[in-house]
Protein backbone atom coordinates (compact mmCIF):
# COMPACT_ATOMS: atom_id res chain seq x y z
CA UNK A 1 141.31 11.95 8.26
CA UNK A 2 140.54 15.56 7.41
CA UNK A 3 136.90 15.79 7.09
CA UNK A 4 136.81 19.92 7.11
CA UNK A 5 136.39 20.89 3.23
CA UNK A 6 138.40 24.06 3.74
CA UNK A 7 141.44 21.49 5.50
CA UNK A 8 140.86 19.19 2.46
CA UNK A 9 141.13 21.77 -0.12
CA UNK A 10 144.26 22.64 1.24
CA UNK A 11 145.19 19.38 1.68
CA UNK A 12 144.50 18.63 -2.28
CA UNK A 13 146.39 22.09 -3.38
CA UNK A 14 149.50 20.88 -2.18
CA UNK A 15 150.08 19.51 -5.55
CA UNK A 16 149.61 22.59 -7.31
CA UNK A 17 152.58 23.66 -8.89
CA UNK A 18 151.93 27.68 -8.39
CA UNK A 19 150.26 27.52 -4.89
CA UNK A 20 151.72 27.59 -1.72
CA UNK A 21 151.71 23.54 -1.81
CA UNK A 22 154.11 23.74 -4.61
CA UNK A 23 156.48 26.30 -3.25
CA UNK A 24 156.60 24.36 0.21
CA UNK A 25 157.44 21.38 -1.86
CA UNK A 26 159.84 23.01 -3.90
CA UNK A 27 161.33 24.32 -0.59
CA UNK A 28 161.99 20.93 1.00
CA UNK A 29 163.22 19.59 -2.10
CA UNK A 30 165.64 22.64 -1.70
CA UNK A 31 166.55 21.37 1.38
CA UNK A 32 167.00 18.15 0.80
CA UNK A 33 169.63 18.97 -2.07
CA UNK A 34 171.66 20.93 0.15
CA UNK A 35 171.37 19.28 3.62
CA UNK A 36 174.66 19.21 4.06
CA UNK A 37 175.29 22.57 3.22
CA UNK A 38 172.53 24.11 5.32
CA UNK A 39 173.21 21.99 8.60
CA UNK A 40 176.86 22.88 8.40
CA UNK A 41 176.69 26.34 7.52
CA UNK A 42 173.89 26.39 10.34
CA UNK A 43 175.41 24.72 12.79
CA UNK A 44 179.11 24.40 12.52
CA UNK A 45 179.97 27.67 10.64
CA UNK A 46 177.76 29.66 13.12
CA UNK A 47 179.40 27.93 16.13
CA UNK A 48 182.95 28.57 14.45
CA UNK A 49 181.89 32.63 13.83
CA UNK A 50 180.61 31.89 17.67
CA UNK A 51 183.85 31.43 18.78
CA UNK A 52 185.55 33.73 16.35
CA UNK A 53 183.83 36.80 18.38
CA UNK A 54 184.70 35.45 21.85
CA UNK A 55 187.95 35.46 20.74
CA UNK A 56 187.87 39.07 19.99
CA UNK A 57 186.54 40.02 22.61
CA UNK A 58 189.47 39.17 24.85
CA UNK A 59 191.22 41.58 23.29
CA UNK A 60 190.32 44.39 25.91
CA UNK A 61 190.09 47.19 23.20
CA UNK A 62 187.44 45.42 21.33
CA UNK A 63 185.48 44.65 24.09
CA UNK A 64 185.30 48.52 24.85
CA UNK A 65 184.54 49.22 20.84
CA UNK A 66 181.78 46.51 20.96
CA UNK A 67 180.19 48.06 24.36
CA UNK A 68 180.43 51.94 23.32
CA UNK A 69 179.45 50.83 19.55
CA UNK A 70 176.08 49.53 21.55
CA UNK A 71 175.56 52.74 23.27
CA UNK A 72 176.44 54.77 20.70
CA UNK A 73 173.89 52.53 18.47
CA UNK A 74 170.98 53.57 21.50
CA UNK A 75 171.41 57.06 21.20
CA UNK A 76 171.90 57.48 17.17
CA UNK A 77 168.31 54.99 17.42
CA UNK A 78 166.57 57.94 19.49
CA UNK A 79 168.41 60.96 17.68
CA UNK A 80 166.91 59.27 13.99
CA UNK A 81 163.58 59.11 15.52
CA UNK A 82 163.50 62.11 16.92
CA UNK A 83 164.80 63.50 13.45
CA UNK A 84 161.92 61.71 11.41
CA UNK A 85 159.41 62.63 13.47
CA UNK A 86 160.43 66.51 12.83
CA UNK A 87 160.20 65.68 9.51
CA UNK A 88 156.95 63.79 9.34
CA UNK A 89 155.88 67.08 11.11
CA UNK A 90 157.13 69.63 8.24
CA UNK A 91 155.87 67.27 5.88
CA UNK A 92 152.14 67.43 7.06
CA UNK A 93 152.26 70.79 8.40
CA UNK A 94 152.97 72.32 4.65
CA UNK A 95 150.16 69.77 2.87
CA UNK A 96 147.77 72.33 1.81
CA UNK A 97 145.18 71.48 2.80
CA UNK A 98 146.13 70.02 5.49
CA UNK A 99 145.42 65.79 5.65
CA UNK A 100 146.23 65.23 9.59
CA UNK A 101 144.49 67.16 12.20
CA UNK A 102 146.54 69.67 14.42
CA UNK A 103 145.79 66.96 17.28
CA UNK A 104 148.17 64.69 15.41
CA UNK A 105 150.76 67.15 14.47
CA UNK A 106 150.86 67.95 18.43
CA UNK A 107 151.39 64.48 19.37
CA UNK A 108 153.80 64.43 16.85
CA UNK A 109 155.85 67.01 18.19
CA UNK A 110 155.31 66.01 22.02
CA UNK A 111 156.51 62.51 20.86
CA UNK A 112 159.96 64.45 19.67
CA UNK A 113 159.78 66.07 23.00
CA UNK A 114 160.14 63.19 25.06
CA UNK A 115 162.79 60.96 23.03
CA UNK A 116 165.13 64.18 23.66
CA UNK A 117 164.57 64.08 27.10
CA UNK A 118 164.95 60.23 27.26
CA UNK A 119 168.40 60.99 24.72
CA UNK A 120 169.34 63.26 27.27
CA UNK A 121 168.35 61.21 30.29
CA UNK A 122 170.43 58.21 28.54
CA UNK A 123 173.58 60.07 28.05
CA UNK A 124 173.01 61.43 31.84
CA UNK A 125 173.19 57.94 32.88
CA UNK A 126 175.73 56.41 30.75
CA UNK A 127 177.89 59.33 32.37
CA UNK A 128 177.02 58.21 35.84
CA UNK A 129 177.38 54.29 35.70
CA UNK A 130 180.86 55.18 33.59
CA UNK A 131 182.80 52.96 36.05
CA UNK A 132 180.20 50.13 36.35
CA UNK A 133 179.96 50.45 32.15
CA UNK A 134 183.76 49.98 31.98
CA UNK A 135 183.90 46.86 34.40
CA UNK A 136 181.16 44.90 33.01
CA UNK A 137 183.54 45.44 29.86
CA UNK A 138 186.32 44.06 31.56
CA UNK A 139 184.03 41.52 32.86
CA UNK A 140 182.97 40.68 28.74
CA UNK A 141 186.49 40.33 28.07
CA UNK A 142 187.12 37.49 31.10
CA UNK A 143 184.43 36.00 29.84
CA UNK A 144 185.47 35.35 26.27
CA UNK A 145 189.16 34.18 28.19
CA UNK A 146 186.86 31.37 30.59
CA UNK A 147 184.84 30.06 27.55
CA UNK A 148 187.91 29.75 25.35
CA UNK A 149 189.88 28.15 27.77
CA UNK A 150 186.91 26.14 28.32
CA UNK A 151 185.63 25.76 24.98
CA UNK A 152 183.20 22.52 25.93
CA UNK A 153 181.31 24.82 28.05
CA UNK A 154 179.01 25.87 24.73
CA UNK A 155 177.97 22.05 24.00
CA UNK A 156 176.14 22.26 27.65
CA UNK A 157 172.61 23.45 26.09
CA UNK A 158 172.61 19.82 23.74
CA UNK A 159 173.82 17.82 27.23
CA UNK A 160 170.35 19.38 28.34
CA UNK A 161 168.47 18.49 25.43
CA UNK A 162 169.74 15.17 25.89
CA UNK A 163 168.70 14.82 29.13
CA UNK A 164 165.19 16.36 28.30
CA UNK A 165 164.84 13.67 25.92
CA UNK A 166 165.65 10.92 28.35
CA UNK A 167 162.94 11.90 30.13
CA UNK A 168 160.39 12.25 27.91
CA UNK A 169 160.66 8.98 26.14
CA UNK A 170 159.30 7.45 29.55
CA UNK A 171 156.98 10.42 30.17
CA UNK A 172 155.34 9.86 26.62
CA UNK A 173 154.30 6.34 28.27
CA UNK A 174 153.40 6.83 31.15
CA UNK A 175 151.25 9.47 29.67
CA UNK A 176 149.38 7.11 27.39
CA UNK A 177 149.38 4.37 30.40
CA UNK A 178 147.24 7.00 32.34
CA UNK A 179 145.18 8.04 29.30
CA UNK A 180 144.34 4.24 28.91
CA UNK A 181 143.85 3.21 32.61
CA UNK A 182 140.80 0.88 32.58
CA UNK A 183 140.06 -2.50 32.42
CA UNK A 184 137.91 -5.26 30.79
CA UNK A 185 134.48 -6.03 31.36
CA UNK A 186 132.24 -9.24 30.18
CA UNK A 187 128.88 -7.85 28.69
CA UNK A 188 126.60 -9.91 26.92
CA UNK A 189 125.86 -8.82 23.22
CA UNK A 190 123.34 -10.26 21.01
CA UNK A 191 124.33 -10.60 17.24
CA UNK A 192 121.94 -12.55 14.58
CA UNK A 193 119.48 -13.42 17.45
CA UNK A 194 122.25 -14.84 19.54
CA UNK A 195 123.23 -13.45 23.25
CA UNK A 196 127.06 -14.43 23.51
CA UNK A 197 129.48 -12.95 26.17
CA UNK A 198 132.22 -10.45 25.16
CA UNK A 199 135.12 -8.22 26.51
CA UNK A 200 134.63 -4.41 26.47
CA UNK A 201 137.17 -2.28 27.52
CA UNK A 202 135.97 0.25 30.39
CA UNK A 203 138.59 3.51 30.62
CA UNK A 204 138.90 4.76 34.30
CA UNK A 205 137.35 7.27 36.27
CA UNK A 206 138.09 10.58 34.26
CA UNK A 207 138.17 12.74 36.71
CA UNK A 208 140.83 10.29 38.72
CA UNK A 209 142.80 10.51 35.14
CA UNK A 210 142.78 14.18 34.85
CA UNK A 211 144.19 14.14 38.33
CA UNK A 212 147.29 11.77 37.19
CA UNK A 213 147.69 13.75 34.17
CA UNK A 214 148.00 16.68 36.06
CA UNK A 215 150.42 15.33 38.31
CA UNK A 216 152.33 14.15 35.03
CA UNK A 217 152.52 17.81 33.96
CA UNK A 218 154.09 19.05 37.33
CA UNK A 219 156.34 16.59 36.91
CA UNK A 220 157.48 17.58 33.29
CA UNK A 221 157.53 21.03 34.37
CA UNK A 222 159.99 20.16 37.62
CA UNK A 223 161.90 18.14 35.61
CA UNK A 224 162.47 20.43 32.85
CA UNK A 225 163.67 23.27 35.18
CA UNK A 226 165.83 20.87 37.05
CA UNK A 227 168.16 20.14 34.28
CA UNK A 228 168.40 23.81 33.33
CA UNK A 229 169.04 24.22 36.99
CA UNK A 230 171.62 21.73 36.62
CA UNK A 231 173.34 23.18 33.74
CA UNK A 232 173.81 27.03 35.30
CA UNK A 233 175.16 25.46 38.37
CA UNK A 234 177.92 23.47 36.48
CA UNK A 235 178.51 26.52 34.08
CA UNK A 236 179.00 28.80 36.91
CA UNK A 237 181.08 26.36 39.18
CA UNK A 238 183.11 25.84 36.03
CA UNK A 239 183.55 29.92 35.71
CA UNK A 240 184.02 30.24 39.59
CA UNK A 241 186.65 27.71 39.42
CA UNK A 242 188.63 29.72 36.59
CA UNK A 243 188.19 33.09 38.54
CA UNK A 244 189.19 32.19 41.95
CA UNK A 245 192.37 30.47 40.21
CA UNK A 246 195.95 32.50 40.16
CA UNK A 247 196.23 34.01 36.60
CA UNK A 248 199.63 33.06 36.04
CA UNK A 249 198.55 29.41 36.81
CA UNK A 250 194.94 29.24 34.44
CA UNK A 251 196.37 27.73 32.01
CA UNK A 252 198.35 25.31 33.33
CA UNK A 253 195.41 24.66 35.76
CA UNK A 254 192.34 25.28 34.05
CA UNK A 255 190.92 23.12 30.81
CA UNK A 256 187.68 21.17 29.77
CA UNK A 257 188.44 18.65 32.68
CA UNK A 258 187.64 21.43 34.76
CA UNK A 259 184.20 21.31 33.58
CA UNK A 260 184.02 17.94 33.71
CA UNK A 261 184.92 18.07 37.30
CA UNK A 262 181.88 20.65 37.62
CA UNK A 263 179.65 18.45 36.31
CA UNK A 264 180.57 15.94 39.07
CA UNK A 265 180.76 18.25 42.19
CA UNK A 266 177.05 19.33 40.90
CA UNK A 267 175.87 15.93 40.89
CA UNK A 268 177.41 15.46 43.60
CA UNK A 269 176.95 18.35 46.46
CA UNK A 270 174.27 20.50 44.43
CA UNK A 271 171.65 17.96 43.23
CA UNK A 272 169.32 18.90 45.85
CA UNK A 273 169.87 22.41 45.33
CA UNK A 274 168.72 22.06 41.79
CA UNK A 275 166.20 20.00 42.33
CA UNK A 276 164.70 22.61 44.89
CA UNK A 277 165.64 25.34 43.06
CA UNK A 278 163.53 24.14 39.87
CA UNK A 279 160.50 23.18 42.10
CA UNK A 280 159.84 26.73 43.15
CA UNK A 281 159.98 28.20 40.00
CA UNK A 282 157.90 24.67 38.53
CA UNK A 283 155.20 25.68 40.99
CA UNK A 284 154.36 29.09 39.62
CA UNK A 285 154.53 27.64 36.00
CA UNK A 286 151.98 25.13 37.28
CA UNK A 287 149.75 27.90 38.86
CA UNK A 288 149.79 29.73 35.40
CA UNK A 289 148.84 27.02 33.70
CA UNK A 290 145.95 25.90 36.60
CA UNK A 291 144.93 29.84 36.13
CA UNK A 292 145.09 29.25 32.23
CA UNK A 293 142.88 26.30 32.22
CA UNK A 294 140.37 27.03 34.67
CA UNK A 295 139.83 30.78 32.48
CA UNK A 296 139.50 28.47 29.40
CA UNK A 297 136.47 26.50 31.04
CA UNK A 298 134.93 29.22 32.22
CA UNK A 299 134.88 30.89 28.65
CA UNK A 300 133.59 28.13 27.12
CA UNK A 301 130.65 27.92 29.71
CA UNK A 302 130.21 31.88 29.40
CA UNK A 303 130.52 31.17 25.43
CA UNK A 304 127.20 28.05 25.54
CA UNK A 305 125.21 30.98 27.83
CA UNK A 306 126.07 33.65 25.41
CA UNK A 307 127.12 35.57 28.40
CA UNK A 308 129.66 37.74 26.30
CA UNK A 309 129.58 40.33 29.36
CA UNK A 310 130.62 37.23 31.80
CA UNK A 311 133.30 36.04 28.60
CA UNK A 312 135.06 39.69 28.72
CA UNK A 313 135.60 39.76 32.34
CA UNK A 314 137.25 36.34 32.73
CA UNK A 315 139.56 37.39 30.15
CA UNK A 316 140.72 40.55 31.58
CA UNK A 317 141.04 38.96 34.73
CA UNK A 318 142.64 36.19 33.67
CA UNK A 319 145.41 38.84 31.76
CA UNK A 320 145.62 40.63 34.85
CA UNK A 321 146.58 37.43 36.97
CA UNK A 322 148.85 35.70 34.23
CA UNK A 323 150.62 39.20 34.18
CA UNK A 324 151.08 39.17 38.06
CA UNK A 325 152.14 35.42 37.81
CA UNK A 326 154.60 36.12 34.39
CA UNK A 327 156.53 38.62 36.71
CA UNK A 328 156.86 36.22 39.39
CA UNK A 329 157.87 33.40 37.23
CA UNK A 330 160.99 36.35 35.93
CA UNK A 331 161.77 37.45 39.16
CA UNK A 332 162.15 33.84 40.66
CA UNK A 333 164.54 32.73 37.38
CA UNK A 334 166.57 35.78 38.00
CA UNK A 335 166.79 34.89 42.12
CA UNK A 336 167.52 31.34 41.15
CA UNK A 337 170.16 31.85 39.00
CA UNK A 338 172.24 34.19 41.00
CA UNK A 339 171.89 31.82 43.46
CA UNK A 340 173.14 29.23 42.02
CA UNK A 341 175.81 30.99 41.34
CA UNK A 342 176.25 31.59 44.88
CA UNK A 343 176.32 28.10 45.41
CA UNK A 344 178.97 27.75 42.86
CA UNK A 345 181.16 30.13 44.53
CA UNK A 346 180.28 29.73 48.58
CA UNK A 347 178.96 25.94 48.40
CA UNK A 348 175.66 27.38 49.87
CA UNK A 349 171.91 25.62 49.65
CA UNK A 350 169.32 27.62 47.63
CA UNK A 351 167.71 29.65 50.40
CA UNK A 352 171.15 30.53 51.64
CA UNK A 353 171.99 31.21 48.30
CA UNK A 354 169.31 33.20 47.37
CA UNK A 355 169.69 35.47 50.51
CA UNK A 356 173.18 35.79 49.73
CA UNK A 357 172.46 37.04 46.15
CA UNK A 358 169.71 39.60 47.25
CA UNK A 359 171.71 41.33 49.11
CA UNK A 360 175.04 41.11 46.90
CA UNK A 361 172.65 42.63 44.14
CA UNK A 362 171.19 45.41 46.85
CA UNK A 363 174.74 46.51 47.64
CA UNK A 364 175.87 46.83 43.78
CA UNK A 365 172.15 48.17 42.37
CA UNK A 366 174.14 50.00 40.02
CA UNK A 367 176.94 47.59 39.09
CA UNK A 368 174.17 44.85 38.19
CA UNK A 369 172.15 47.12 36.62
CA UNK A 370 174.89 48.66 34.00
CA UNK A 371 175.83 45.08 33.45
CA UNK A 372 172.99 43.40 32.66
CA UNK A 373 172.24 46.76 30.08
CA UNK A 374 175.87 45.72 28.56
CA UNK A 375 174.85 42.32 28.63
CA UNK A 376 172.15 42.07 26.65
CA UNK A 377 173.40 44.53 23.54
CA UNK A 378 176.68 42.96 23.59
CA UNK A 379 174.67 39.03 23.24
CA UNK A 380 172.50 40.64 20.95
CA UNK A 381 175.62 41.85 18.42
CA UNK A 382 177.11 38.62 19.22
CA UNK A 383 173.59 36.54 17.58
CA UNK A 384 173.49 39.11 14.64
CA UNK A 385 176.53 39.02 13.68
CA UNK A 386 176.42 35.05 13.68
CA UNK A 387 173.11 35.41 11.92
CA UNK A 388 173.71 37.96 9.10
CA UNK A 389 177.33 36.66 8.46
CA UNK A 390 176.17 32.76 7.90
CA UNK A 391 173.37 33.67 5.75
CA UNK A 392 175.49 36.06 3.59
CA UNK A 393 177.78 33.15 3.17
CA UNK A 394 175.55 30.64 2.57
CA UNK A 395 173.95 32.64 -0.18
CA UNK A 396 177.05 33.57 -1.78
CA UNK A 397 177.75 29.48 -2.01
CA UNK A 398 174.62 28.41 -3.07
CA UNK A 399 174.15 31.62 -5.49
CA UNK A 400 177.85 31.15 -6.93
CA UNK A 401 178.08 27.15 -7.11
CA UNK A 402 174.64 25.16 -6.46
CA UNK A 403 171.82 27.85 -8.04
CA UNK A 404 171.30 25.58 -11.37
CA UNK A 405 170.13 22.32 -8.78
CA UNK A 406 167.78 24.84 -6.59
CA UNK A 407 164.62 26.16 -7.90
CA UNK A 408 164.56 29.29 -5.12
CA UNK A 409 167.81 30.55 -3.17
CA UNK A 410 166.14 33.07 -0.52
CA UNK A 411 163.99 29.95 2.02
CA UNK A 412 167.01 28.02 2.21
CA UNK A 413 169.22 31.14 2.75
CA UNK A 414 166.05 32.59 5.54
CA UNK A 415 166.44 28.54 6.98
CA UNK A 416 169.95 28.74 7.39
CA UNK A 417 169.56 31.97 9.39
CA UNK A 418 166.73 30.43 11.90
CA UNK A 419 169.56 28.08 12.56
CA UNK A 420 172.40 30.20 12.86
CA UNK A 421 170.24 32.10 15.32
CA UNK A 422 169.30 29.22 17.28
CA UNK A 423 173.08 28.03 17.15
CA UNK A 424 173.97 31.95 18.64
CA UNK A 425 171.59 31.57 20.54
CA UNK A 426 173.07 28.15 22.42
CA UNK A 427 176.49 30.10 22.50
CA UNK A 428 175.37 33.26 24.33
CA UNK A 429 173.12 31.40 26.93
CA UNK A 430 176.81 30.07 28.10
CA UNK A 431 178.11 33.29 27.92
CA UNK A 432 174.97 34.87 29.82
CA UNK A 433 175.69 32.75 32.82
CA UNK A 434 179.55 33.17 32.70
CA UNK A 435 179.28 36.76 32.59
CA UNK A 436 177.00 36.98 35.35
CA UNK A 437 179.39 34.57 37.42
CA UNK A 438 182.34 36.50 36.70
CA UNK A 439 180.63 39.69 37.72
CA UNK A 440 179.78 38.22 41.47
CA UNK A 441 182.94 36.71 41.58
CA UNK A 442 184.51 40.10 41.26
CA UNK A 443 182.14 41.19 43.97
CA UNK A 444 183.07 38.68 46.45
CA UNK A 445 186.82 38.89 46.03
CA UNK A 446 186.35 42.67 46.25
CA UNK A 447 184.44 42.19 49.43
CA UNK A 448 186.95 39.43 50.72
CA UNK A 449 190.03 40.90 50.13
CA UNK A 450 189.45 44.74 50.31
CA UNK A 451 190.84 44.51 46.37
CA UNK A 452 190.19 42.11 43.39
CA UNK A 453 192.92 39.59 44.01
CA UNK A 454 192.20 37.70 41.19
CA UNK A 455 190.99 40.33 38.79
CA UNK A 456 193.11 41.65 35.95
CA UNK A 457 195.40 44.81 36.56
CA UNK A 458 193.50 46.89 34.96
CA UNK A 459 190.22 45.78 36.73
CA UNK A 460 191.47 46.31 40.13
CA UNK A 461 192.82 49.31 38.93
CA UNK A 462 189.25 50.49 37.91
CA UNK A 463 187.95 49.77 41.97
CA UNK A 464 190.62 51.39 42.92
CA UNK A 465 190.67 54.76 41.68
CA UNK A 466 186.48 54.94 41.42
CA UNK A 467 185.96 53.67 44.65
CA UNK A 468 185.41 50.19 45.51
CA UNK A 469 181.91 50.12 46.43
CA UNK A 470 178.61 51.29 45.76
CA UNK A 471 178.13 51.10 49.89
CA UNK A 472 180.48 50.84 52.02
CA UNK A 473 178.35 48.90 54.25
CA UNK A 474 179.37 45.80 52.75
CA UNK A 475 181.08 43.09 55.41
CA UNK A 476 183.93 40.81 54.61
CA UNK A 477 182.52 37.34 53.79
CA UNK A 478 185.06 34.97 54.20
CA UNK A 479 187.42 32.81 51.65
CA UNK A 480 185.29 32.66 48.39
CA UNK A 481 187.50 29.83 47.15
């Protein structure tokens, strides 16, 4: 029931064929005619161009072309602003008369200032962490080896939606149990002169509700980060398991029952490491959304007082704490996850895990930190290139064989690429947690072994004419495997 006019007068346009009703029913007629077409394109053709990448990328040469293309990418990005902005400059410095103030022309030219010193600081850097740059390469090439051996690995984000689903069937009732809670009352109610005896429904105490529901929302919270928990700890036992096996044997050895056998040691040995694990970081979710609510209340109150003065300062505080708890929350997912890993690879419970992580981090600062720089372009080009090439495609099919049945071609071709994205996105979460796996893998059979044992020739190689550590402080930590 929509009883706002301005709601209802949108509600009535949606049968106007010019308006924006009409064009969102166009659209999902759009859709409708080429379902098929848009979830395969979006789904299947992006996971196929998914794969298609990883499988370039093994080839050692075009891992190196996709990292330095990255880099080179950064520093042509600062170069062209640095080059507008000197034109902007000559532009409004030869407008007679003059249409910007000198204040802005300076900023202007301080602005081109500082992106050549951050250009030059960038190219200082890149020369410094060469040798991390070049084996967080070889460490994107190992990847794309694990995931195709391993190809299964992907589907893990829609085993997670699964499981989140599970859940939340029973958490949708339980939810409107507690909303209900009550229970009947006789009350006498007269009706045409008459007093007769009746059953009213009485709902609980709210307050004792609002404390249920609460607890119901901790609960969704701690469950949700325990199967994510659970996933990175069966990806990374999965990668662990391919690493700290003999090359020559990997593919005799390794295949998707490896993962399956993951899935069964994490069940098995890491539950409570999971479930742990997502409690902590559950917690400080909860707090931010305690810190959210109680803000909310107190701005309304502040809001009935007209107390604007009061309104402003719970809001800036409120920004300030959400920003304190938002770092938290990032720091404690990064902890977590390289401790799981740690689990994966040593068997270890969280805390031991975590511990173990910190300080494997501390002692390569500057492998970890090239890496994760690497990383994050090289996922990026991997999600673009999924995104751009699916919706060229899709267009071109549509355009060339299915235009005369559509009545627009660009918001199927823009839905297709939301989905492509998403589908990129599913791959390179996988890949995010392999990489990082393979990365303290290396680490540890560095430490262990004094050389990579089970790293590529031309990894070990890399250690061993750069050095093989960042300190030499490091300790031997025992078999790995």
């Amino acid at each position: 029931m929509f009883d706002d006019s301005d709601v209802r007068q949108l509600y009535d346009n949606m049968d106007t064929p010019g308006g924006a009703g009409g064009y969102f029913q166009s659209f999902m007629a759009d859709v409708l005619e080429v379902k098929g077409l848009i979830f395969g394109f979006g789904f299947g053709f992006a996971l196929f161009l998914s794969f298609l990448f990883s499988h370039f990328l093994r080839n050692r040469w075009m891992a190196y072309f996709t990292v330095f293309f990255c880099i080179a990418c950064v520093f042509a990005s600062m170069i062209a602003l640095v080059g507008l902005a000197q034109d902007t400059k000559t532009e409004w410095m030869s407008q007679h008369p003059r249409e910007r103030s000198d204040t802005a022309i300076m900023a202007l030219n301080a602005f081109s200032i500082i992106m050549v010193i951050i250009a030059g600081l960038f190219v200082c850097v890149v020369f410094a962490c060469r040798t991390s740059i070049l084996i967080a390469t070889e460490c994107l090439s190992l990847t794309s080896m694990c995931i195709e051996e391993m190809w299964m690995l992907v589907f893990t984000p829609i085993v997670q939606i699964i499981g989140m689903v599970l859940f939340f069937i029973p958490f949708v009732f339980y939810i409107f149990y507690i909303a209900a809670e009550g229970q009947f009352e006789t009350v006498d109610v007269t009706y045409n002169g008459a007093t007769v005896s009746a059953k009213k429904w009485v709902f609980a105490d709210p307050d004792k509700v609002g404390e249920l529901l609460w607890f119901m929302f901790f609960c969704l919270l701690w469950t949700g980060n325990f199967i994510v928990s659970i996933g990175s700890i069966m990806i990374a036992i999965s990668t662990a398991t391919w690493y700290f096996t003999e090359p020559e044997k990997r593919k005799a050895d390794i295949s998707n029952a490896t993962m399956f056998s993951a899935y069964y040691n994490t069940f098995r040995y890491h539950a409570g490491t999971a479930a742990f694990g997502g409690l902590v970081v559950a917690f400080v979710q909860f707090v931010r959304a305690v810190v959210m609510y109680v803000s909310k209340q107190l701005q309304s109150q502040a809001s009935k007082t007209g107390d604007n003065c009061a309104k402003t300062t719970i809001q800036y505080i409120t920004c300030c704490l959400q920003c304190c708890l938002a770092c938290a929350e990032s720091c404690l997912k990064f902890i977590s996850k390289n401790a799981y890993i740690q689990t994966a690879i040593r068997g270890s419970s969280f805390c031991f895990g975590c511990k173990q992580a910190f300080f494997t981090i501390a002692r390569n600062i500057t492998r970890v930190g090239a890496f994760n720089i690497i990383q994050g372009y090289a996922l990026l080009i991997i999600k673009m290139f999924v995104c751009f090439v699916t919706g060229g495609s899709f267009y071109y099919i549509i355009n060339n064989y299915r235009a005369d049945v559509l009545s627009d071609l660009v918001a199927p071709t823009v839905f297709v690429m939301i989905i492509a994205w998403l589908t990129a996105s599913m791959f390179t979460d996988v890949y995010d947690t392999s990489m990082d796996t393979i990365l303290m893998c290396f680490i540890t059979d560095e430490e262990s072994n004094g050389s990579p044992k089970f790293a590529p020739k031309e990894m070990a190689d890399l250690v061993d004419k750069h050095g093989k550590m960042e300190v030499e402080m490091a300790k031997p930590v025992g078999n790995s495997a």
